[in-house]
C-alpha atoms as a PDB file:
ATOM      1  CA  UNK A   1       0.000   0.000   0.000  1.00  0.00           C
ATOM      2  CA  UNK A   2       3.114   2.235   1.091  1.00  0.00           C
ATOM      3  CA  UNK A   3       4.756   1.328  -2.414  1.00  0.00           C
ATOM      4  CA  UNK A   4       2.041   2.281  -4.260  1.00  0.00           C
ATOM      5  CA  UNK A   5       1.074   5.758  -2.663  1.00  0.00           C
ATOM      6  CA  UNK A   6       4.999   6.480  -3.257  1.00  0.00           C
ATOM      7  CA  UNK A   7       4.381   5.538  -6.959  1.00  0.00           C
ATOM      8  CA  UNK A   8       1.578   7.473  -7.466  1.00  0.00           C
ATOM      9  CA  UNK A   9       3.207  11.078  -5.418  1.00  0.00           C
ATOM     10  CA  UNK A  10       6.188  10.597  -7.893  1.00  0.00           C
ATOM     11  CA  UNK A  11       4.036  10.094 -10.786  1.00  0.00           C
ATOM     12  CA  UNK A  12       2.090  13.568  -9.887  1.00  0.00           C
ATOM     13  CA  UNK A  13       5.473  15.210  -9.337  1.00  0.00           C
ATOM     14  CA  UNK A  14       6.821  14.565 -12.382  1.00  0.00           C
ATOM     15  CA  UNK A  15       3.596  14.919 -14.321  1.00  0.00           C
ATOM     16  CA  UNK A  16       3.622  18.559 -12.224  1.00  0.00           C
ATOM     17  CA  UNK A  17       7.703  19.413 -12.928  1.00  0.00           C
ATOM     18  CA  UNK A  18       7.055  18.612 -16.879  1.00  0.00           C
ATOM     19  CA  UNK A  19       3.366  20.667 -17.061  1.00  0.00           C
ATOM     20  CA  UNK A  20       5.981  23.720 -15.394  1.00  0.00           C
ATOM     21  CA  UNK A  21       8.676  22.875 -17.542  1.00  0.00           C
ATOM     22  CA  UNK A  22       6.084  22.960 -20.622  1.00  0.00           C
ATOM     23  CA  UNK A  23       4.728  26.602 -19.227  1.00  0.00           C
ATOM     24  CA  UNK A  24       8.242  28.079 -18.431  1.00  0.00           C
ATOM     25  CA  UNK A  25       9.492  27.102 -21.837  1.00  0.00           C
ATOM     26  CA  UNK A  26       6.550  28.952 -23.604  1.00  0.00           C
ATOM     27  CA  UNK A  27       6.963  32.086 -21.692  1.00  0.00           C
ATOM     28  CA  UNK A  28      10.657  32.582 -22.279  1.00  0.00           C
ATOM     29  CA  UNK A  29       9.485  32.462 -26.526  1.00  0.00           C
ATOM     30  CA  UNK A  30       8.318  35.832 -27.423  1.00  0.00           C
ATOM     31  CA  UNK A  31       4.826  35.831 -28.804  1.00  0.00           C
ATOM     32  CA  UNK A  32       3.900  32.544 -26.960  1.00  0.00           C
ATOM     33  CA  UNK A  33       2.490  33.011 -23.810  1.00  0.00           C
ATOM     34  CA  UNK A  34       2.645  30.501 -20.797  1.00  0.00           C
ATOM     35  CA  UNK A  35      -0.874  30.821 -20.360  1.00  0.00           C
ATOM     36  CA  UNK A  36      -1.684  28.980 -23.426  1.00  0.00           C
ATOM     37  CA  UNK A  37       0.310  26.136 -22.748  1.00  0.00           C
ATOM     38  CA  UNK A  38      -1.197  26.233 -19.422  1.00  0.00           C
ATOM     39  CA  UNK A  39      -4.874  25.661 -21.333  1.00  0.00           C
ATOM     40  CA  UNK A  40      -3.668  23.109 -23.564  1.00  0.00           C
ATOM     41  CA  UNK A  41      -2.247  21.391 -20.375  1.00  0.00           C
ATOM     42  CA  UNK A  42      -5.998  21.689 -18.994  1.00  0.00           C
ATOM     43  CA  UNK A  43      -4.000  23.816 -16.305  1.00  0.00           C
ATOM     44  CA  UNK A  44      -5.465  27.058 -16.753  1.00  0.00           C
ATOM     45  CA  UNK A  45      -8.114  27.724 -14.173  1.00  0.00           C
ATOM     46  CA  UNK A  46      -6.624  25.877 -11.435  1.00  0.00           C
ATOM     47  CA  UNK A  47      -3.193  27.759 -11.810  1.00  0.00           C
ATOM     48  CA  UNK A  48      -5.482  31.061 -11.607  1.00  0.00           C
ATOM     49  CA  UNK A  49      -7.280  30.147  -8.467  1.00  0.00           C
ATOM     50  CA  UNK A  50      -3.986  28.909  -6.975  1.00  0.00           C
ATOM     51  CA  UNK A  51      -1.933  32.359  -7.622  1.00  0.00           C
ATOM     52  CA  UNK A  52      -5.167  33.958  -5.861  1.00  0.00           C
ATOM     53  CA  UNK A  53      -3.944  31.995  -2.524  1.00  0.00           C
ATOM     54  CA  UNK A  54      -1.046  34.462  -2.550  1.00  0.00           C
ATOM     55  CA  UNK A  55      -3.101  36.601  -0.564  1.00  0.00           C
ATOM     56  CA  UNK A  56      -2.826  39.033   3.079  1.00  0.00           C
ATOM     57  CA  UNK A  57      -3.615  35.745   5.005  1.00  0.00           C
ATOM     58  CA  UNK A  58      -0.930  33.792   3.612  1.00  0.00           C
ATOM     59  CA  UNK A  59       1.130  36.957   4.472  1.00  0.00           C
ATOM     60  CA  UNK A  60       0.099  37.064   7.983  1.00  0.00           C
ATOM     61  CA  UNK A  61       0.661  33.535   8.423  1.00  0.00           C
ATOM     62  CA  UNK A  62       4.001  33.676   7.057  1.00  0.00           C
ATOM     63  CA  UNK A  63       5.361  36.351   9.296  1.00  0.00           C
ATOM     64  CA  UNK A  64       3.675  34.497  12.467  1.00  0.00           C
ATOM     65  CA  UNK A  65       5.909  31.667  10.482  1.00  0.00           C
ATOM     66  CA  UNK A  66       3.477  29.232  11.005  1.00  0.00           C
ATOM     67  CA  UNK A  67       4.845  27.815   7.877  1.00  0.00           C
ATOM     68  CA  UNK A  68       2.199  24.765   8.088  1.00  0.00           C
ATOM     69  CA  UNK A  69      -0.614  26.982   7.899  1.00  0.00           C
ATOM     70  CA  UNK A  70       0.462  28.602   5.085  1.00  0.00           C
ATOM     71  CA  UNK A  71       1.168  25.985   3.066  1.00  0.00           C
ATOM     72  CA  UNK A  72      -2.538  24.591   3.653  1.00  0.00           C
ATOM     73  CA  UNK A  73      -3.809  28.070   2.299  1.00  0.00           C
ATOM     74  CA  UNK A  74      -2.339  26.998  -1.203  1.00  0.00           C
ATOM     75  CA  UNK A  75      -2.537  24.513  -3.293  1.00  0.00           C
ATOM     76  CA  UNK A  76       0.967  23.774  -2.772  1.00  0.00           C
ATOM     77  CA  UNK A  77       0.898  19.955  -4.087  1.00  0.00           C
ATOM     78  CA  UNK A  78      -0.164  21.580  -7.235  1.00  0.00           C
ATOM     79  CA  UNK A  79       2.632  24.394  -7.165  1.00  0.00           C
ATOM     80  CA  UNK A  80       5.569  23.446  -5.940  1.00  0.00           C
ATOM     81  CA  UNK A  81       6.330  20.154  -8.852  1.00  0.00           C
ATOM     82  CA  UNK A  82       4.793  23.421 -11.238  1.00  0.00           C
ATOM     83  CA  UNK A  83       7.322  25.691 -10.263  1.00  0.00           C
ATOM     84  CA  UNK A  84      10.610  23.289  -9.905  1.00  0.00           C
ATOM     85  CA  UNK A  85       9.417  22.895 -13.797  1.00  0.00           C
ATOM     86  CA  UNK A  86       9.320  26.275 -14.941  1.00  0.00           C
ATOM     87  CA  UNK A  87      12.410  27.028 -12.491  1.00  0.00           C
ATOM     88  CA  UNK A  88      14.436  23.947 -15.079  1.00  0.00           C
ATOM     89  CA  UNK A  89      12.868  25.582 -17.837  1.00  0.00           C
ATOM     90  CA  UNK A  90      14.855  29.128 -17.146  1.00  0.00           C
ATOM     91  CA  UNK A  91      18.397  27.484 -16.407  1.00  0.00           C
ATOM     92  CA  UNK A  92      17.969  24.879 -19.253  1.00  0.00           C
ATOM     93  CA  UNK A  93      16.652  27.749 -22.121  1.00  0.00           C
ATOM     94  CA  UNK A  94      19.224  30.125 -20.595  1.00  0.00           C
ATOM     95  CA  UNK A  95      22.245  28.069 -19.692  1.00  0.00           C
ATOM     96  CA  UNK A  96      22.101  24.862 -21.981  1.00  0.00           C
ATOM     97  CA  UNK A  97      20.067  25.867 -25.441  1.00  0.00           C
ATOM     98  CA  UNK A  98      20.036  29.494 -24.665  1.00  0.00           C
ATOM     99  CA  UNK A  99      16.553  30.346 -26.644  1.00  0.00           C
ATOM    100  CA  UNK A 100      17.235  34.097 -27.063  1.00  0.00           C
ATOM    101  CA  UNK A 101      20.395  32.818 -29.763  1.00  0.00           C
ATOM    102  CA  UNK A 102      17.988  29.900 -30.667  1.00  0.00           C
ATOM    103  CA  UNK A 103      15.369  32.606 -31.744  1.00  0.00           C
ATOM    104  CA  UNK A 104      17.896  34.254 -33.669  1.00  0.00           C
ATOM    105  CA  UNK A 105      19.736  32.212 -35.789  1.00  0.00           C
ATOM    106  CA  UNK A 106      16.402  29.501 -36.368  1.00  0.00           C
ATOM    107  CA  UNK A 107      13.744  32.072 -36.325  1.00  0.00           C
ATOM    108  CA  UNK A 108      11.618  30.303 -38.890  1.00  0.00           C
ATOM    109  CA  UNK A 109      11.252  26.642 -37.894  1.00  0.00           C
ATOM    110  CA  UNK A 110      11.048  27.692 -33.909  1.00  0.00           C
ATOM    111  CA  UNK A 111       8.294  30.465 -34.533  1.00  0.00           C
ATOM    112  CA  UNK A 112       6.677  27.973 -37.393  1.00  0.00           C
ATOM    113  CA  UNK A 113       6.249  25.539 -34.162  1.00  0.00           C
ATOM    114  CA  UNK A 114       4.964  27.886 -32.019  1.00  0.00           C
ATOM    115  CA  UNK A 115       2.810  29.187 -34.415  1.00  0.00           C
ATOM    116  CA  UNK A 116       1.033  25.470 -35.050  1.00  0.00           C
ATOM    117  CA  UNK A 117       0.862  25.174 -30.802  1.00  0.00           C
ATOM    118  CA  UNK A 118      -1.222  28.361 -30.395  1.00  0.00           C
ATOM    119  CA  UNK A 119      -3.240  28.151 -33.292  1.00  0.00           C
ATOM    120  CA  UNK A 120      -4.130  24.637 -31.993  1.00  0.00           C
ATOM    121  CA  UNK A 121      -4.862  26.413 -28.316  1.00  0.00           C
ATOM    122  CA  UNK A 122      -7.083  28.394 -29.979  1.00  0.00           C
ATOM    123  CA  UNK A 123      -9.201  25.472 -31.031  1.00  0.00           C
ATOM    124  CA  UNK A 124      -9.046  23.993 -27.578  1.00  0.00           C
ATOM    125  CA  UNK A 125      -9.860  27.312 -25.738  1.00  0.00           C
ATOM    126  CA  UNK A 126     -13.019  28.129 -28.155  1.00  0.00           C
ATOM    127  CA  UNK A 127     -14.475  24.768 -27.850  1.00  0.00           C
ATOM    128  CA  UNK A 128     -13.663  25.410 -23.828  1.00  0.00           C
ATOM    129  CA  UNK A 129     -15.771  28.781 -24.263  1.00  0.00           C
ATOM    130  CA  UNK A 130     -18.729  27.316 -26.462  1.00  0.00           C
ATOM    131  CA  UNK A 131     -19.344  24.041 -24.955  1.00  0.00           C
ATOM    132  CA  UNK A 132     -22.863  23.608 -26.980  1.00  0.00           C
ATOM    133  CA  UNK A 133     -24.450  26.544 -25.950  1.00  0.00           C
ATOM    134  CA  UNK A 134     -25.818  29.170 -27.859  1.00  0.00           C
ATOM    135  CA  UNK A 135     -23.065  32.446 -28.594  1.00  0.00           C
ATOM    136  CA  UNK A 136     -24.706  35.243 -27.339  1.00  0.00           C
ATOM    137  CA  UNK A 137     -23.956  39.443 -28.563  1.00  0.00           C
ATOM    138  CA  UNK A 138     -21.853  39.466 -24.964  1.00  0.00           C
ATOM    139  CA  UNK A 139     -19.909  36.247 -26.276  1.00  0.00           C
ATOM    140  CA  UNK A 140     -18.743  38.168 -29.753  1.00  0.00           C
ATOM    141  CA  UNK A 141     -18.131  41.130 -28.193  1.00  0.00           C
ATOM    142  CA  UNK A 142     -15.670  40.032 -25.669  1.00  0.00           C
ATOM    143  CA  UNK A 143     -13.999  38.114 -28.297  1.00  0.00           C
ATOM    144  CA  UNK A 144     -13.756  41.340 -30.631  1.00  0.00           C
ATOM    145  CA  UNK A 145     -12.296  42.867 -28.185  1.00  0.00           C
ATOM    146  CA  UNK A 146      -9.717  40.022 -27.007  1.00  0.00           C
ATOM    147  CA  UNK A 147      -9.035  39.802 -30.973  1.00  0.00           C
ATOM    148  CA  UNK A 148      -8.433  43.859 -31.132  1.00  0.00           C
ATOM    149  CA  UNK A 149      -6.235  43.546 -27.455  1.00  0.00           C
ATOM    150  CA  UNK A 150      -3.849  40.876 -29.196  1.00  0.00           C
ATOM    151  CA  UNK A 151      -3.583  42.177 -32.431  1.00  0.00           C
ATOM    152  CA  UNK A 152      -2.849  45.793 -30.672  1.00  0.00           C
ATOM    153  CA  UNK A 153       0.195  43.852 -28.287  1.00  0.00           C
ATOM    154  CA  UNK A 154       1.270  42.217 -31.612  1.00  0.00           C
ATOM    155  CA  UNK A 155       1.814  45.463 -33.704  1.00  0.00           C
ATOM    156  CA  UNK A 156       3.267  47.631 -31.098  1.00  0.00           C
ATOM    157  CA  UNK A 157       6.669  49.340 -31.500  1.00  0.00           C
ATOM    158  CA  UNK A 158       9.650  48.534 -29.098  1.00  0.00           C
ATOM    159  CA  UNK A 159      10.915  51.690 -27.888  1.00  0.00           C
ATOM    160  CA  UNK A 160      13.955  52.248 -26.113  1.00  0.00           C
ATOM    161  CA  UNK A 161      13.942  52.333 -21.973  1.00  0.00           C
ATOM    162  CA  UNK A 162      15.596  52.905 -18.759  1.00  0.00           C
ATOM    163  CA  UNK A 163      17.164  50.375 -16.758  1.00  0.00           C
ATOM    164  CA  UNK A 164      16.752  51.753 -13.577  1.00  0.00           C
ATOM    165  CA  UNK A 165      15.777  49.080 -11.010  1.00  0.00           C
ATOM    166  CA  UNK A 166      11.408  50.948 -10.628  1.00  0.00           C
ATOM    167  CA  UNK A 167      11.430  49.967 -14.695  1.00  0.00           C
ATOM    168  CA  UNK A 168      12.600  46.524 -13.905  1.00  0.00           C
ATOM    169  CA  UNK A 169       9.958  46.198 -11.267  1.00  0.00           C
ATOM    170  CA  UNK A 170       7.305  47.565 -13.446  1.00  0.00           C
ATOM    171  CA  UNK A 171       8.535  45.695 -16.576  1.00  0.00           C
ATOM    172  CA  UNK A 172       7.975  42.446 -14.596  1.00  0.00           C
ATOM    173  CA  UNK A 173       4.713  43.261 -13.246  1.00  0.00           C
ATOM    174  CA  UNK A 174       3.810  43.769 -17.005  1.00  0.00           C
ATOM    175  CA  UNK A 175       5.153  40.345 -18.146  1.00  0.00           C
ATOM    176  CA  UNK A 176       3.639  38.959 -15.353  1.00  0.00           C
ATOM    177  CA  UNK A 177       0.300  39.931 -16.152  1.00  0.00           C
ATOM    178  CA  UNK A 178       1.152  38.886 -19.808  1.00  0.00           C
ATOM    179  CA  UNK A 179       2.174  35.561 -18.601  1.00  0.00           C
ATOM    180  CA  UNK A 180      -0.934  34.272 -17.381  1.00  0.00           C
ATOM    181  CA  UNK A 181      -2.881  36.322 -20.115  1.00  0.00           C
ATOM    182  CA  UNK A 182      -3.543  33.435 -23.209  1.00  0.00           C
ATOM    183  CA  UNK A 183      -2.027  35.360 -26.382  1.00  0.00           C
ATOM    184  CA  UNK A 184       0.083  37.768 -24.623  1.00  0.00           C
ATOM    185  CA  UNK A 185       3.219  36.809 -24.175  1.00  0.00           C
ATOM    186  CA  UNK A 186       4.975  37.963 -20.899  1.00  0.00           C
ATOM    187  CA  UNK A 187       8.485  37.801 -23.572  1.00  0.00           C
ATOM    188  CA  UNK A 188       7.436  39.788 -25.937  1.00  0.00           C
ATOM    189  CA  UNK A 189       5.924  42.906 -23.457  1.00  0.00           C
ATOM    190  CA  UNK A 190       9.770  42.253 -22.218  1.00  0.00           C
ATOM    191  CA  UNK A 191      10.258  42.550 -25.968  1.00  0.00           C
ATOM    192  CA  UNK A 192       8.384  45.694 -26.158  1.00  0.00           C
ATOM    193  CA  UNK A 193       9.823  47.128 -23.000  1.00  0.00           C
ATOM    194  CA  UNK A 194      13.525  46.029 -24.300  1.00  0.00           C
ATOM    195  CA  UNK A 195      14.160  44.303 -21.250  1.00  0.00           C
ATOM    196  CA  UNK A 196      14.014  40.508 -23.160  1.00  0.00           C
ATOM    197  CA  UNK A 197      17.689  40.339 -23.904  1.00  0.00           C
ATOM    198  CA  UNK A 198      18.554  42.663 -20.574  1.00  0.00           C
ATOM    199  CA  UNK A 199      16.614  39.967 -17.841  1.00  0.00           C
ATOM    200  CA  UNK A 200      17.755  36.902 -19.957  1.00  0.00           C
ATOM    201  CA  UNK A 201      21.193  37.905 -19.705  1.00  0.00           C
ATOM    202  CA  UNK A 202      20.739  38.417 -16.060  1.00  0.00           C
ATOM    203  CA  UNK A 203      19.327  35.196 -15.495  1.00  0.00           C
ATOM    204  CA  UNK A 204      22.278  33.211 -16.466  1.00  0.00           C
ATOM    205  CA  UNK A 205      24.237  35.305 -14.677  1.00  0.00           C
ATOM    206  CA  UNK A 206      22.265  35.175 -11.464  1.00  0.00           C
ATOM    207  CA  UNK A 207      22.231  39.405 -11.611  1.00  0.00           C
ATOM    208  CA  UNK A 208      20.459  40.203  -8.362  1.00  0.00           C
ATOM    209  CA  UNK A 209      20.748  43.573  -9.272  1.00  0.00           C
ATOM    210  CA  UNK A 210      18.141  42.939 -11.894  1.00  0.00           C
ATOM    211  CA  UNK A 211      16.947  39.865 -10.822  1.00  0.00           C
ATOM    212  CA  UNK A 212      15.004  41.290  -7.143  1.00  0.00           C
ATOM    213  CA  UNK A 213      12.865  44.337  -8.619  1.00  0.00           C
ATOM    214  CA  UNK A 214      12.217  41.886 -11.980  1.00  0.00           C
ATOM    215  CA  UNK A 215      11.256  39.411  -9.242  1.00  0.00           C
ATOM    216  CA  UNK A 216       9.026  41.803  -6.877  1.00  0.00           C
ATOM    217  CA  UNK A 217       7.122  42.843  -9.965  1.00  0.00           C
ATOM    218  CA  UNK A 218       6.580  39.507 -11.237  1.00  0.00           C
ATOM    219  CA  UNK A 219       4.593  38.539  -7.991  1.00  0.00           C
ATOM    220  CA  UNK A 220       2.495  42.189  -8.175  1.00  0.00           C
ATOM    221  CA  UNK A 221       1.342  41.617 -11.658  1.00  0.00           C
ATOM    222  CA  UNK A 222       0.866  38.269 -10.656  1.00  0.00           C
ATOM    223  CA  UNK A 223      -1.453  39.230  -7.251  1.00  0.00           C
ATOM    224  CA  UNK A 224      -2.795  41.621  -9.116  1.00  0.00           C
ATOM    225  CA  UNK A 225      -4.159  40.131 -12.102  1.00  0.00           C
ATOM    226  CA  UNK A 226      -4.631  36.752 -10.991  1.00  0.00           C
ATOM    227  CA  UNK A 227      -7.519  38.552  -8.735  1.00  0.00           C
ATOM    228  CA  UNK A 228      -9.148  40.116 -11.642  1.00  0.00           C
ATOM    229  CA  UNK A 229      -9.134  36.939 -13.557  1.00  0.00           C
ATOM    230  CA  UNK A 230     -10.243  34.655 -10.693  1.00  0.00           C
ATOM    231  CA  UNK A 231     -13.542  37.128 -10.175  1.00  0.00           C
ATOM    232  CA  UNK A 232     -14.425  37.226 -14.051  1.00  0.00           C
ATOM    233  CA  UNK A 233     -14.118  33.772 -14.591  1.00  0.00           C
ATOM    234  CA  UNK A 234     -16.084  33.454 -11.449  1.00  0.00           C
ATOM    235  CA  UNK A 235     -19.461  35.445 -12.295  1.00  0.00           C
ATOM    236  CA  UNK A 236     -18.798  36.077 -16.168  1.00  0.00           C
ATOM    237  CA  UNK A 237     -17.066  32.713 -17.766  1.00  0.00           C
ATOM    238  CA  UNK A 238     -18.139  32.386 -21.013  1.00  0.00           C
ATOM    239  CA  UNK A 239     -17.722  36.345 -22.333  1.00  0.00           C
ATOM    240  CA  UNK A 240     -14.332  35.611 -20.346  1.00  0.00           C
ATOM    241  CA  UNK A 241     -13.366  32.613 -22.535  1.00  0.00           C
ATOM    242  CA  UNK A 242     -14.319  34.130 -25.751  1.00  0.00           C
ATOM    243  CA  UNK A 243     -12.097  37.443 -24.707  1.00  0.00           C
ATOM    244  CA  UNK A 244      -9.269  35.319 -23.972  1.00  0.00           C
ATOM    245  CA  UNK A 245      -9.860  33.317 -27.533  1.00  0.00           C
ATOM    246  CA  UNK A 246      -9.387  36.334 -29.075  1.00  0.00           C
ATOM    247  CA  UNK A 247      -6.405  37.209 -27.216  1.00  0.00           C
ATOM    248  CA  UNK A 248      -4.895  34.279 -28.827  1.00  0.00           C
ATOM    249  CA  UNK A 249      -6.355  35.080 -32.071  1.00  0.00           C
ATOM    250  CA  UNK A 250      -4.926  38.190 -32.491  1.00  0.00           C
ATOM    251  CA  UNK A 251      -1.405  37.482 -31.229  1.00  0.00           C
ATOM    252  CA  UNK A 252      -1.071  34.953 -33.797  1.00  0.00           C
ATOM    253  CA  UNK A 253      -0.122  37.834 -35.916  1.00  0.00           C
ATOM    254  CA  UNK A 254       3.442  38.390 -34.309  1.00  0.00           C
ATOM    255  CA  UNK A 255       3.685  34.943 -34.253  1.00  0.00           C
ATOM    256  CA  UNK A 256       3.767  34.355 -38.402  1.00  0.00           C
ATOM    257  CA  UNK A 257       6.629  33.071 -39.257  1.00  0.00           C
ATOM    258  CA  UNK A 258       7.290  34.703 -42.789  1.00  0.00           C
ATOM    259  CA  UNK A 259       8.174  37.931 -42.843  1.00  0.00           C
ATOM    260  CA  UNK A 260       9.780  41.308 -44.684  1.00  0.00           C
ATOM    261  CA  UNK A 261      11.454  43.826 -44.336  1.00  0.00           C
ATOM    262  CA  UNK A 262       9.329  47.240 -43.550  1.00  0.00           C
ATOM    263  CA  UNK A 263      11.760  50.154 -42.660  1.00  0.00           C
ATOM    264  CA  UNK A 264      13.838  49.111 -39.835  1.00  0.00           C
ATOM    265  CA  UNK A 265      11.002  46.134 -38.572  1.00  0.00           C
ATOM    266  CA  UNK A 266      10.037  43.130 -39.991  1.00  0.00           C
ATOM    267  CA  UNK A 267       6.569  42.475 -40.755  1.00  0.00           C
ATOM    268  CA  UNK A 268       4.404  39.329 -41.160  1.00  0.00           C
ATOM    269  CA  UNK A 269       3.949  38.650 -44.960  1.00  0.00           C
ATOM    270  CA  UNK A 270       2.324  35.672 -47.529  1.00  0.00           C
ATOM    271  CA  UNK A 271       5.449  33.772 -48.979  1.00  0.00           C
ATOM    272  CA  UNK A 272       5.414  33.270 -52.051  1.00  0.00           C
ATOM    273  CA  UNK A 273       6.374  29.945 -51.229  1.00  0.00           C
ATOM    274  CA  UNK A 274       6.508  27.722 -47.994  1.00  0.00           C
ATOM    275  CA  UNK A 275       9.434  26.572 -46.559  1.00  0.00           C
ATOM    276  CA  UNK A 276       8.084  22.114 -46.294  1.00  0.00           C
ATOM    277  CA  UNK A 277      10.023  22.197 -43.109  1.00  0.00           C
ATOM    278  CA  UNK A 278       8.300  24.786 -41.674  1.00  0.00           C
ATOM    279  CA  UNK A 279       5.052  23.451 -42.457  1.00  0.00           C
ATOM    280  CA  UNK A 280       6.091  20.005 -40.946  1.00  0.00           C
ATOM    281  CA  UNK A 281       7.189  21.912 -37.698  1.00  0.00           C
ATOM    282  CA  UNK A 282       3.729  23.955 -37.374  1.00  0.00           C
ATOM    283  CA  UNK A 283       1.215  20.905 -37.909  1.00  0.00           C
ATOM    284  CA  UNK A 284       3.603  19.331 -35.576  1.00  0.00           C
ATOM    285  CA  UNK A 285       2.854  22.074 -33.157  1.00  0.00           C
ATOM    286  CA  UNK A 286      -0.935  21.687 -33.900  1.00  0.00           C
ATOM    287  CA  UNK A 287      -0.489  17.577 -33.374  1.00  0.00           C
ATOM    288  CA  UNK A 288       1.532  18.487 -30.116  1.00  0.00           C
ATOM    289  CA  UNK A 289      -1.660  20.377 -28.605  1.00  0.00           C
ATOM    290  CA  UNK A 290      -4.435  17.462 -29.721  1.00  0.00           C
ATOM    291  CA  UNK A 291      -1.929  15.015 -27.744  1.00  0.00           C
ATOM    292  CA  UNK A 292      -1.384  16.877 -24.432  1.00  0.00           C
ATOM    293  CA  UNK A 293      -4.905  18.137 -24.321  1.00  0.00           C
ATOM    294  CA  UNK A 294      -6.165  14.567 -25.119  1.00  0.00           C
ATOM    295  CA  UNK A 295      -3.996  13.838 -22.121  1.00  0.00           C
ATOM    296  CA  UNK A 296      -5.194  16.166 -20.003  1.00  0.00           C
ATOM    297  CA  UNK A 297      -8.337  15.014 -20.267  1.00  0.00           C
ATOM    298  CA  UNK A 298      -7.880  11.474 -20.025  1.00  0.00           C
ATOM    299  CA  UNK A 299      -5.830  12.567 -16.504  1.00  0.00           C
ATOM    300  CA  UNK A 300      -8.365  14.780 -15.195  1.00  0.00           C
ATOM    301  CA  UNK A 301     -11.278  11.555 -15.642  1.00  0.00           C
ATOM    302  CA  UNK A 302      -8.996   9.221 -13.948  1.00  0.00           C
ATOM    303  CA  UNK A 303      -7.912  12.026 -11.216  1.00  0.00           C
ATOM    304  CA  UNK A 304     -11.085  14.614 -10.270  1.00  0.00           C
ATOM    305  CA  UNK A 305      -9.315  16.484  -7.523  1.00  0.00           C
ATOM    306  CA  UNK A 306      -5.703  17.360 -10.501  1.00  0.00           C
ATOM    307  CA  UNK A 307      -9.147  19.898 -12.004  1.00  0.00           C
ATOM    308  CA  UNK A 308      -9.739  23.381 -11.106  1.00  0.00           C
ATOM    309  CA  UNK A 309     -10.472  24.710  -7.783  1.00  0.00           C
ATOM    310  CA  UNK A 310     -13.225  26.906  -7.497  1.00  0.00           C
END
């Protein structure tokens, strides 16, 4: 019996350290956001509602450091295997295959990927938001305006910025809020705030200078919106998963893979012909969702309590 409970707490580790690893991957790419992983990993929800145990109590319990109480006040067998994964995720894509050079020098087959993932999320997180009952005027207007939100984050114009440690801490709360946004990527607002290559570079060199405020802001935006999002999906679900499905609609603009030259950016464009590997790579991407979602499911029937928390 001993054996066996041992078996299956390993099993739900590593099933929780590769879901992390999965999300920590995605939101070190810029236009792919961890969030979306997160939905194809049937994650979504219950990493929301689990963020939203960050709260004053857990605070208070902290400082008291009645650390056994404030583990019980999050879902801690959820987070902890999620966030050893993402934590492998930022020293393997920074230290090992750094993803910043990766991005660089194999822009086309890695965004081509990508590209196939989130336009298979995008299946997933509309069938999620329909479920068989009738769209109503709310429903498509949420998701014009999640299309219009994404599309606006995809077009934007990096512009040059400080380094001063308040911009780090407000750059992070940014990405953070990106991160657990489906279709905005918490890279690419780094991307847009030109702090991408400046916090990358800081994580493999364990740059606490840079590292703290980054850090700080990450868990504001993360307090912050995690709230917001917990309450919507709460009381207004549906118009909530349509704007978030056109979130991800509209950031699969800056995810295209073929692009010109347009002044000093490059802009999406039709090829005038497709690169086979590419294609190859983004139906694998799209094959890659069907299979972990399928997954996910299958896990969640055999395991009711690994679904959301309310």
């Amino acid at each position: 019996m001993g054996s066996s409970v041992s078996r299956g707490a390993v099993g739900l580790w590593t099933a929780g350290i590769a879901r992390g690893f999965f999300v920590g991957a995605a939101d070190l790419v810029p236009g792919v956001s961890g969030a979306t992983v997160a939905i194809i990993l049937g994650i979504y929800e219950r990493l929301v509602a689990a963020i939203r145990g960050f709260d004053l109590a857990f605070v208070a319990r902290l400082a008291r450091l009645n650390l056994p109480a404030a583990a019980r006040g999050i879902d801690t067998g959820f987070l902890l295997p999620l966030a050893v994964g993402i934590a492998l995720a930022a020293v393997f894509f920074t230290r090992v295959v750094p993803i910043a050079e990766l991005m660089e020098t194999r822009r086309l087959l890695v965004q081509s990927f990508f590209f196939g993932l989130v336009a298979g999320a995008l299946v997933v997180l509309v069938r999620e938001a329909w479920r068989g009952r009738a769209i109503r005027l709310r429903d498509v207007a949420a998701a014009t305006g999640g299309i219009a939100a994404g599309w606006g984050v995809a077009v934007v114009v990096p512009a040059s910025t400080p380094d001063a440690a308040w911009f780090v801490f407000a750059a992070g709360a940014c990405a953070a809020g990106a991160m657990i946004l489906p279709g905005i990527s918490g890279a690419y607002v780094l991307v847009l705030l030109k702090k991408y290559t400046y916090v990358l570079v800081a994580l493999g060199r364990l740059d606490l200078a840079v590292l703290v405020p980054f850090g700080l802001g990450v868990v504001a935006g993360l307090a912050l919106l995690s709230r917001a999002l917990g309450w919507l999906l709460g009381r207004f679900r549906h118009p909530t998963l349509f704007a978030l499905a056109g979130l991800v609609a509209g950031s699969l603009w800056s995810l295209w893979p073929y692009r010109v030259a347009a002044g000093r950016n490059m802009v999406p464009a039709w090829p005038d012909a497709f690169d086979s590997a590419s294609v190859l790579l983004a139906a694998g991407g799209a094959a890659a969702v069907a299979a972990l979602h399928l997954a996910s499911r299958c896990r969640d029937q055999r395991n009711p309590a690994s679904r959301p928390r309310a």
